[in-house]
C-alpha atoms as a PDB file:
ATOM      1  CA  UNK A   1     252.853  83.173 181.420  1.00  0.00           C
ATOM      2  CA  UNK A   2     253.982  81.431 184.607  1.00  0.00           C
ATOM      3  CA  UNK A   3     257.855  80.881 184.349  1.00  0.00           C
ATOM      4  CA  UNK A   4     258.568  79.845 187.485  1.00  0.00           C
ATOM      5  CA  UNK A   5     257.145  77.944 190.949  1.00  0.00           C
ATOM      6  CA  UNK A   6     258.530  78.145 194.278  1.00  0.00           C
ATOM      7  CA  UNK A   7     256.747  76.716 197.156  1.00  0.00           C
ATOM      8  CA  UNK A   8     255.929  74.125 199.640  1.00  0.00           C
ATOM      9  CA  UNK A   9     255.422  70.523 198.022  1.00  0.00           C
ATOM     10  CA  UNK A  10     252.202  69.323 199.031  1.00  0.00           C
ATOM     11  CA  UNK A  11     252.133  66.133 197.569  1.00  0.00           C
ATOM     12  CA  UNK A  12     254.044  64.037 194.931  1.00  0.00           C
ATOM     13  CA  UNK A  13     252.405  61.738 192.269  1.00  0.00           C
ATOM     14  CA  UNK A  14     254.003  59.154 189.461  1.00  0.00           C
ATOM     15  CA  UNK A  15     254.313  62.194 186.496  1.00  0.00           C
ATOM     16  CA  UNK A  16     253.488  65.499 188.445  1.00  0.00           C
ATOM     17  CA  UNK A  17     253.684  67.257 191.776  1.00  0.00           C
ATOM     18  CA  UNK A  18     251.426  69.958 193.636  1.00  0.00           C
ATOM     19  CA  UNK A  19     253.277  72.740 195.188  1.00  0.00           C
ATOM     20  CA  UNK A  20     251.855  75.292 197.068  1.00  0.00           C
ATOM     21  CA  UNK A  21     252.651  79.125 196.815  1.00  0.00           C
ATOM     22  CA  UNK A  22     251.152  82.253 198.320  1.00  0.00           C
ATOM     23  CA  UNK A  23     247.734  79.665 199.270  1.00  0.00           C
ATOM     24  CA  UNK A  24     247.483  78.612 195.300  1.00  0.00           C
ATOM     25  CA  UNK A  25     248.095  74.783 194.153  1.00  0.00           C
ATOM     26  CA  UNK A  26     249.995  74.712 191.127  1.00  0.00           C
ATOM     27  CA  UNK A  27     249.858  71.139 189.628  1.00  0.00           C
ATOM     28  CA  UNK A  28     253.419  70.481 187.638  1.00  0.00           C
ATOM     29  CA  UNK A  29     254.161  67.717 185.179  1.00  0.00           C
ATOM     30  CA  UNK A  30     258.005  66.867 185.668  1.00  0.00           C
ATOM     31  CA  UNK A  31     260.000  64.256 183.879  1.00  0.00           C
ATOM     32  CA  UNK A  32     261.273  61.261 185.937  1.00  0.00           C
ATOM     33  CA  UNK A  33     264.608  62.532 185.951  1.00  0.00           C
ATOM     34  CA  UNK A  34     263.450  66.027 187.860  1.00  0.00           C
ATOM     35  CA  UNK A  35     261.209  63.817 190.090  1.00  0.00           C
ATOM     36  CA  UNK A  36     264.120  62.496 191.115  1.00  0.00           C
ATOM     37  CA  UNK A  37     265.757  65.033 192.154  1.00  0.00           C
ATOM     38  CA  UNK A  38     263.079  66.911 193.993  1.00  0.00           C
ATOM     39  CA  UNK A  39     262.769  66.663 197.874  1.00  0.00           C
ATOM     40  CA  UNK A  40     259.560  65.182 199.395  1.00  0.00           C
ATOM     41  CA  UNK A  41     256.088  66.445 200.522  1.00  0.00           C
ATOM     42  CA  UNK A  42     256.621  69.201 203.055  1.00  0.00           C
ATOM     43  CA  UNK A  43     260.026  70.744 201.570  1.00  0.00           C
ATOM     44  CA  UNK A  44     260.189  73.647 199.449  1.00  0.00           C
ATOM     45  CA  UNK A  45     260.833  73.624 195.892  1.00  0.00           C
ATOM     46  CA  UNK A  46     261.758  75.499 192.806  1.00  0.00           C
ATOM     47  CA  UNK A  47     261.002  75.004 189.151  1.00  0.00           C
ATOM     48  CA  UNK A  48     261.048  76.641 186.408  1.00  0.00           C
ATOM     49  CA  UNK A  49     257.814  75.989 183.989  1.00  0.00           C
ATOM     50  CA  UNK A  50     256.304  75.826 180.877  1.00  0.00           C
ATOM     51  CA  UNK A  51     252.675  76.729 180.130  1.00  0.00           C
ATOM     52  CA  UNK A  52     251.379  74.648 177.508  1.00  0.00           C
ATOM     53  CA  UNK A  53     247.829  76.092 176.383  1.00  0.00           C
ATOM     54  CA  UNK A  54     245.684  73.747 174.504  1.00  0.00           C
ATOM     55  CA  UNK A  55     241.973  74.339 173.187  1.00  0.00           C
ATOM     56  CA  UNK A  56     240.339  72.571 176.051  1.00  0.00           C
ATOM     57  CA  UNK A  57     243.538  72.408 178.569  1.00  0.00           C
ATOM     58  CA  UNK A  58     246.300  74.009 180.382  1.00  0.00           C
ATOM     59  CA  UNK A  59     249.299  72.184 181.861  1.00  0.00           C
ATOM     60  CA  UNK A  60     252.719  73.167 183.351  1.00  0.00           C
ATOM     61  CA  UNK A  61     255.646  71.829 182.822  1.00  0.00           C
ATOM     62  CA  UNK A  62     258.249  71.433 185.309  1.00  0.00           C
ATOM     63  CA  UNK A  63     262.167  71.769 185.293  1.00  0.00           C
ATOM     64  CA  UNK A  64     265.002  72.234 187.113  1.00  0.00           C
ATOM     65  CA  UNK A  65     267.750  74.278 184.706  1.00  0.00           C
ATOM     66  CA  UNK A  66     266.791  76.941 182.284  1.00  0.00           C
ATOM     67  CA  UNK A  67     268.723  74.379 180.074  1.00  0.00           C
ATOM     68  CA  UNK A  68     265.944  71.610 180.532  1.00  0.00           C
ATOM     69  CA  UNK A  69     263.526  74.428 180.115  1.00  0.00           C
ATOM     70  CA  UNK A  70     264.848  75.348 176.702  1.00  0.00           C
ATOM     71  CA  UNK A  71     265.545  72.014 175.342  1.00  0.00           C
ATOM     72  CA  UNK A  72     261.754  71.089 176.201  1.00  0.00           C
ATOM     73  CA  UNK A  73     260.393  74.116 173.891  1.00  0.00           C
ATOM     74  CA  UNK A  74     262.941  72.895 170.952  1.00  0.00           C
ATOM     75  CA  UNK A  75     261.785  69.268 171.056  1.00  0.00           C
ATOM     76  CA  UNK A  76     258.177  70.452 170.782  1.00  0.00           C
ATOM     77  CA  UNK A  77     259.084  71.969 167.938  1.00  0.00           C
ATOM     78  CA  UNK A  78     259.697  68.778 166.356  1.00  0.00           C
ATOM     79  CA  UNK A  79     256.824  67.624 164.327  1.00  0.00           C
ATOM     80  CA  UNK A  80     255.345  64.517 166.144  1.00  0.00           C
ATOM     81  CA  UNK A  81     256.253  65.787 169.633  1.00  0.00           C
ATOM     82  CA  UNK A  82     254.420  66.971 171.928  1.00  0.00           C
ATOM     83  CA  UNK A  83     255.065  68.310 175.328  1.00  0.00           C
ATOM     84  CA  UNK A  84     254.633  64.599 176.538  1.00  0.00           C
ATOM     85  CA  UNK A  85     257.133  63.341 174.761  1.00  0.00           C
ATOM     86  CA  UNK A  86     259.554  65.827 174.740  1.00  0.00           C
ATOM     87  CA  UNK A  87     259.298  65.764 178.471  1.00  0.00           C
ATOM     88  CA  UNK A  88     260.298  61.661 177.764  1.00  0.00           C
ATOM     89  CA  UNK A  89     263.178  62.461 176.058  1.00  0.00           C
ATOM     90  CA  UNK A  90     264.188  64.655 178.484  1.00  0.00           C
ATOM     91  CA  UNK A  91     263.716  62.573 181.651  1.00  0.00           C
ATOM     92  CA  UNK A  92     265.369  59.369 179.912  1.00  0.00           C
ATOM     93  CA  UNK A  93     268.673  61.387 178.626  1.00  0.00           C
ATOM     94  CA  UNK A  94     269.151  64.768 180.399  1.00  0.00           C
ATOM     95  CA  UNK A  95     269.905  67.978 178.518  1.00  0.00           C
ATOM     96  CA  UNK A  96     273.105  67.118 178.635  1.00  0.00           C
ATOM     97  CA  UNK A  97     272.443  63.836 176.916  1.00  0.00           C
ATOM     98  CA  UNK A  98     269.885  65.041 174.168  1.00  0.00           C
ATOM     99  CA  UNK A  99     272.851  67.935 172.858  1.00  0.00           C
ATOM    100  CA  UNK A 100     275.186  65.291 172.768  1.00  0.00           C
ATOM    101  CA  UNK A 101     272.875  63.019 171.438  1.00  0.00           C
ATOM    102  CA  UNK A 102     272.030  65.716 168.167  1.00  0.00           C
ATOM    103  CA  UNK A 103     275.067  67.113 168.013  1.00  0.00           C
ATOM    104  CA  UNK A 104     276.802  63.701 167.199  1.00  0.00           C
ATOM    105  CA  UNK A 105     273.982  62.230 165.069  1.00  0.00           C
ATOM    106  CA  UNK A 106     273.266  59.669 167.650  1.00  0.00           C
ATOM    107  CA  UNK A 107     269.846  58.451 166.915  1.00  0.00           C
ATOM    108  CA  UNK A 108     270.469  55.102 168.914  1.00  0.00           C
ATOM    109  CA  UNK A 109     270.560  57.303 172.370  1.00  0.00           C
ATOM    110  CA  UNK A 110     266.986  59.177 171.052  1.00  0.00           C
ATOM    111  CA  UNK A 111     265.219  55.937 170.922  1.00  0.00           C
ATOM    112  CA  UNK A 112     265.617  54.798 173.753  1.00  0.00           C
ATOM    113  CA  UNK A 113     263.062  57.379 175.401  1.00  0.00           C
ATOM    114  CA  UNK A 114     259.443  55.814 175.538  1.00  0.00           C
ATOM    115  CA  UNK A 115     257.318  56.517 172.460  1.00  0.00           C
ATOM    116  CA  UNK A 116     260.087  57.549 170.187  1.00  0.00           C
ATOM    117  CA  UNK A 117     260.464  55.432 166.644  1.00  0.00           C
ATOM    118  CA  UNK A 118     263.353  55.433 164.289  1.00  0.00           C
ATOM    119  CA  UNK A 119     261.561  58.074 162.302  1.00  0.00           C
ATOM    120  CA  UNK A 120     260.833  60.489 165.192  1.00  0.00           C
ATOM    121  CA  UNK A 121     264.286  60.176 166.299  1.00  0.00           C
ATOM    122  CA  UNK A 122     265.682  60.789 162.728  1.00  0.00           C
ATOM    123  CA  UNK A 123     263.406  64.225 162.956  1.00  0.00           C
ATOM    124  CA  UNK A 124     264.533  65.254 166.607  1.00  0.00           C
ATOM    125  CA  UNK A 125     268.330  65.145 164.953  1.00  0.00           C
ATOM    126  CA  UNK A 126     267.806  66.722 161.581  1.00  0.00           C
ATOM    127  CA  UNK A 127     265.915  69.896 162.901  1.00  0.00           C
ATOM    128  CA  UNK A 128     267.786  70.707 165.532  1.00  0.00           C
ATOM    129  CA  UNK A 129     271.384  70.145 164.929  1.00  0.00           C
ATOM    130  CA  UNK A 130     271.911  73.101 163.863  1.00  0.00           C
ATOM    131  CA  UNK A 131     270.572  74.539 166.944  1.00  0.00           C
ATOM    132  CA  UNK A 132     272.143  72.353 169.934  1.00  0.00           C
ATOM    133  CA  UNK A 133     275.442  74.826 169.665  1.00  0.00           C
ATOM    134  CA  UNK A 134     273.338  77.702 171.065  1.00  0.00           C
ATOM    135  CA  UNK A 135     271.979  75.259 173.827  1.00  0.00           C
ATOM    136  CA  UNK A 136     275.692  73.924 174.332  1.00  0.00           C
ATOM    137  CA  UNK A 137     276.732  77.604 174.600  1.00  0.00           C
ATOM    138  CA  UNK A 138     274.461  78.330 177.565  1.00  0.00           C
ATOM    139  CA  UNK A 139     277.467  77.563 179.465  1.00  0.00           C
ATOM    140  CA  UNK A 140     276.788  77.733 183.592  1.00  0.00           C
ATOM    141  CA  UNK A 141     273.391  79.943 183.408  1.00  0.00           C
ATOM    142  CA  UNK A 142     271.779  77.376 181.951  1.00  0.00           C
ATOM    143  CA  UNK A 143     272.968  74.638 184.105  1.00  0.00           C
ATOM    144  CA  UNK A 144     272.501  76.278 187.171  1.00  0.00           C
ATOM    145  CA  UNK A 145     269.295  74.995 189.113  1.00  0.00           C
ATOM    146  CA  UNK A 146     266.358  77.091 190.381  1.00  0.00           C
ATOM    147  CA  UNK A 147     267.151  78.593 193.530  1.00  0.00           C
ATOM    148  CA  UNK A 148     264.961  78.895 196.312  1.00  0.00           C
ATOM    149  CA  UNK A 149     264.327  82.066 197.622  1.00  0.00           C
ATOM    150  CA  UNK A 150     261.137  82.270 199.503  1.00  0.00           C
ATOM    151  CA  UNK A 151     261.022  79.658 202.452  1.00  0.00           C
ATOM    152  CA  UNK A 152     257.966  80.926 205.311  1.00  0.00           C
ATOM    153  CA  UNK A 153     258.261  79.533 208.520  1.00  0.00           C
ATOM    154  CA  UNK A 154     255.098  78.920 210.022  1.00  0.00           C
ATOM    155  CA  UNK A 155     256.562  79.227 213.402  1.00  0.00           C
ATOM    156  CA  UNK A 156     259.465  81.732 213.188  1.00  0.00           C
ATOM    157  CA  UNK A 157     261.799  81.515 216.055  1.00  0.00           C
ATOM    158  CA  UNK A 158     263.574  84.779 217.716  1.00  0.00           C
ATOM    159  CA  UNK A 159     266.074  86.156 215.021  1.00  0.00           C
ATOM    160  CA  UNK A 160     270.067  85.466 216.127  1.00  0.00           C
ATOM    161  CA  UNK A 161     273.110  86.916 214.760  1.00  0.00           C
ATOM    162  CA  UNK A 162     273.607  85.760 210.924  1.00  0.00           C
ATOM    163  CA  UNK A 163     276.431  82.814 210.883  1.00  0.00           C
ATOM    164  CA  UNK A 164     279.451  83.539 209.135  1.00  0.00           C
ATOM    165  CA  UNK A 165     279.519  83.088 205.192  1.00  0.00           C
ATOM    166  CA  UNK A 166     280.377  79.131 204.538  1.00  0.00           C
ATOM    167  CA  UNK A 167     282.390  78.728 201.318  1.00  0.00           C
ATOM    168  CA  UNK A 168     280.272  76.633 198.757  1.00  0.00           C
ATOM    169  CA  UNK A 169     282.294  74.418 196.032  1.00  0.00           C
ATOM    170  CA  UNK A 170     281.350  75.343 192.749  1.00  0.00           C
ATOM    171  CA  UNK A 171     278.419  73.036 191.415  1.00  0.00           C
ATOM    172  CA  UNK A 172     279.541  70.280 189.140  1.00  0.00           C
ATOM    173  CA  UNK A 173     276.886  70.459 186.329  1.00  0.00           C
ATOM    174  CA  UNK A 174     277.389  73.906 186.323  1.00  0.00           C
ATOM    175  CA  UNK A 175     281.300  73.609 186.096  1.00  0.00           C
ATOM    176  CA  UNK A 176     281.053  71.034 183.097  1.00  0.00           C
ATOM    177  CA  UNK A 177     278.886  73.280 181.227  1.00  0.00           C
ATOM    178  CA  UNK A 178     281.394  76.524 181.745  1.00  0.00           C
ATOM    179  CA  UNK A 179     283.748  74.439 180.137  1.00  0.00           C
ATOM    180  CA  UNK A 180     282.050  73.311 177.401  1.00  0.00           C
ATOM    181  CA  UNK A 181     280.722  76.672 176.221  1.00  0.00           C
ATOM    182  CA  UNK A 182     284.647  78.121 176.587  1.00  0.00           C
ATOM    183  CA  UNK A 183     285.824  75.186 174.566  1.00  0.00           C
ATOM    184  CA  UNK A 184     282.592  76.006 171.956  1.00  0.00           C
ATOM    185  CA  UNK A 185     283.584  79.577 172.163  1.00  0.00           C
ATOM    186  CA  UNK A 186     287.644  78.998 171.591  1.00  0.00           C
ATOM    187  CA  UNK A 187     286.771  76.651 168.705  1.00  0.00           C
ATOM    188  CA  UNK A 188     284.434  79.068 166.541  1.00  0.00           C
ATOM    189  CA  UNK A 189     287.326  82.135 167.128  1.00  0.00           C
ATOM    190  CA  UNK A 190     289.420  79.522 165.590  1.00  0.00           C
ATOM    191  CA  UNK A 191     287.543  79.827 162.536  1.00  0.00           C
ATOM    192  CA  UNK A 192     285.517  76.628 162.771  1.00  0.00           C
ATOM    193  CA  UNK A 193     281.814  76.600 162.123  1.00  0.00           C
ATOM    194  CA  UNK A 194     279.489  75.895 165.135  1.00  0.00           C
ATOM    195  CA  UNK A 195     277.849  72.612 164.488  1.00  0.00           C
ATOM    196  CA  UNK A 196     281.690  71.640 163.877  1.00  0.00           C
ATOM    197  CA  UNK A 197     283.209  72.825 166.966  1.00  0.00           C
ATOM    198  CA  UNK A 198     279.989  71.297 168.805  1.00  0.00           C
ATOM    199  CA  UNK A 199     280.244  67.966 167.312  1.00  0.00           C
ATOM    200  CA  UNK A 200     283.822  67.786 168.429  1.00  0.00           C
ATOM    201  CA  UNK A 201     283.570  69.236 171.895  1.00  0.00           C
ATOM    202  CA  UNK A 202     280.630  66.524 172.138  1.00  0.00           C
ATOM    203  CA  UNK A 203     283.261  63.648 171.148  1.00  0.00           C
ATOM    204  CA  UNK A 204     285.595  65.551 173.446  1.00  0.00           C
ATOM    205  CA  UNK A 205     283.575  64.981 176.139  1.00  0.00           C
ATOM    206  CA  UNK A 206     282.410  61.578 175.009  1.00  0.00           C
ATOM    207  CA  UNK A 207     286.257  60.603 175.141  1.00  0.00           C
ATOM    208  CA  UNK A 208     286.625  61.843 178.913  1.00  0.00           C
ATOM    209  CA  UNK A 209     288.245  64.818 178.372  1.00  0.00           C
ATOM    210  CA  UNK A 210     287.605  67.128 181.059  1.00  0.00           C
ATOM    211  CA  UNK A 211     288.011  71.319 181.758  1.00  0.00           C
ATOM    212  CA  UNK A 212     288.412  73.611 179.195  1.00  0.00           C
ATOM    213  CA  UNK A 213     291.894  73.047 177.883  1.00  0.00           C
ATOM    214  CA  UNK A 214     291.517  69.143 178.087  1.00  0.00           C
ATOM    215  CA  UNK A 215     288.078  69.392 175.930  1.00  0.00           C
ATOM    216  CA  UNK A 216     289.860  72.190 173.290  1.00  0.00           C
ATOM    217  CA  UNK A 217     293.161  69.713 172.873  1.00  0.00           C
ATOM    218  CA  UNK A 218     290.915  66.518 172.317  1.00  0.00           C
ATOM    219  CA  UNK A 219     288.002  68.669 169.849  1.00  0.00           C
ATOM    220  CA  UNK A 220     291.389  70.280 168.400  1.00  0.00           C
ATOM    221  CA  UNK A 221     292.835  66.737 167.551  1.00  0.00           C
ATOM    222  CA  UNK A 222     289.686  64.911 166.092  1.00  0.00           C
ATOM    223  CA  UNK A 223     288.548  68.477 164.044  1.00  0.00           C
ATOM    224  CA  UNK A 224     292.657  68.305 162.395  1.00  0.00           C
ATOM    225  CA  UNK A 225     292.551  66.845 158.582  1.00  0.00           C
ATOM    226  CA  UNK A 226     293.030  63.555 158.313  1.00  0.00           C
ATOM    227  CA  UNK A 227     295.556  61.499 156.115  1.00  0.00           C
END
């Protein structure tokens, strides 16, 4: 099982990229969305994969989060997906989309990736609502990108003291994700059952309620009885 690439990007095509590592050419299939995002031929790169093994083919699938990663292997789960169209889904609403998406029912948002019906969508909703609270959980690890560990200069210059640490800020998908999982978390030691606290953190969210205590207060208010 390959779980992960990082090399040198060779070269860049409309659905996949080559990158190089250790003198092997790993072909990846990526969705637009991680296209995107990747640098261009010549840079180094990071993804993690997916080996799909078929009787008469193997492919890899490419993506940036562990998140991506493990919404991709849930929406092939789906009958009528395949790793194709999963990896649509994926590159037209994000993980971030596709859990908010399920978790509020939304079958309008999972249409609008290429190749998915009414019926498909209705599917992608009903079998895995129950899971997209797990996948919401994840929290930072799961938004947190590949990192880059190996980069080989081909022409190393003479070494020089180490500069002194720079302070990074705190990535922002990673951030958002932390507090959703500690607003998921607070919710279910509440008492309230998973796909509930999910659904309302999703609304939360939806609402623009942001950080922890702002996306607790707003789930808190729309999960209170009504009347």
């Amino acid at each position: 099982m390959i779980g992960k690439v990082t090399g040198r990007i060779d070269y860049r095509a409309a659905d996949h990229v080559l990158i190089e590592a250790h003198g092997v050419g790993y072909v990846v299939y990526c969705s637009d969305r991680t296209l995107a995002a990747l640098p261009g031929p010549g840079a180094f790169a990071a993804l993690y994969t997916e080996l799909v093994v078929r009787e008469d083919l193997l492919q890899l699938f490419g993506f940036l989060t562990l998140a991506e990663k493990e919404w991709h292997r849930l929406l092939t789960s789906v009958q009528g997906i395949g790793a194709r169209g999963a990896l649509a889904i994926l590159g037209t609403l994000g993980p971030e989309g596709i859990a908010r998406a399920i978790t509020l029912g939304d079958m309008a948002a999972v249409r609008k990736a290429p190749g998915v019906g009414p019926k498909t969508a209705q599917r992608v909703i009903l079998e895995l609502k129950d899971k997209a609270p797990a996948m919401m959980a994840l929290g930072a690890k799961g938004a947190a990108p590949a990192s880059v560990i190996d980069q080989p200069d081909a022409s190393p210059e003479p070494r020089t003291a180490a500069p002194a640490p720079v302070a990074v800020a705190p990535d922002a998908g990673a951030t958002l994700a932390d507090a959703r999982a500690d607003a998921l978390s607070a919710l279910v030691n509440l008492g309230y059952g998973q796909g509930d606290a999910a659904s309302a953190v999703a609304r939360a969210e939806s609402e623009g309620a942001e950080g922890t205590q702002a996306l607790i207060r707003t789930a808190l208010r729309l999960l209170a009885p009504k009347g």
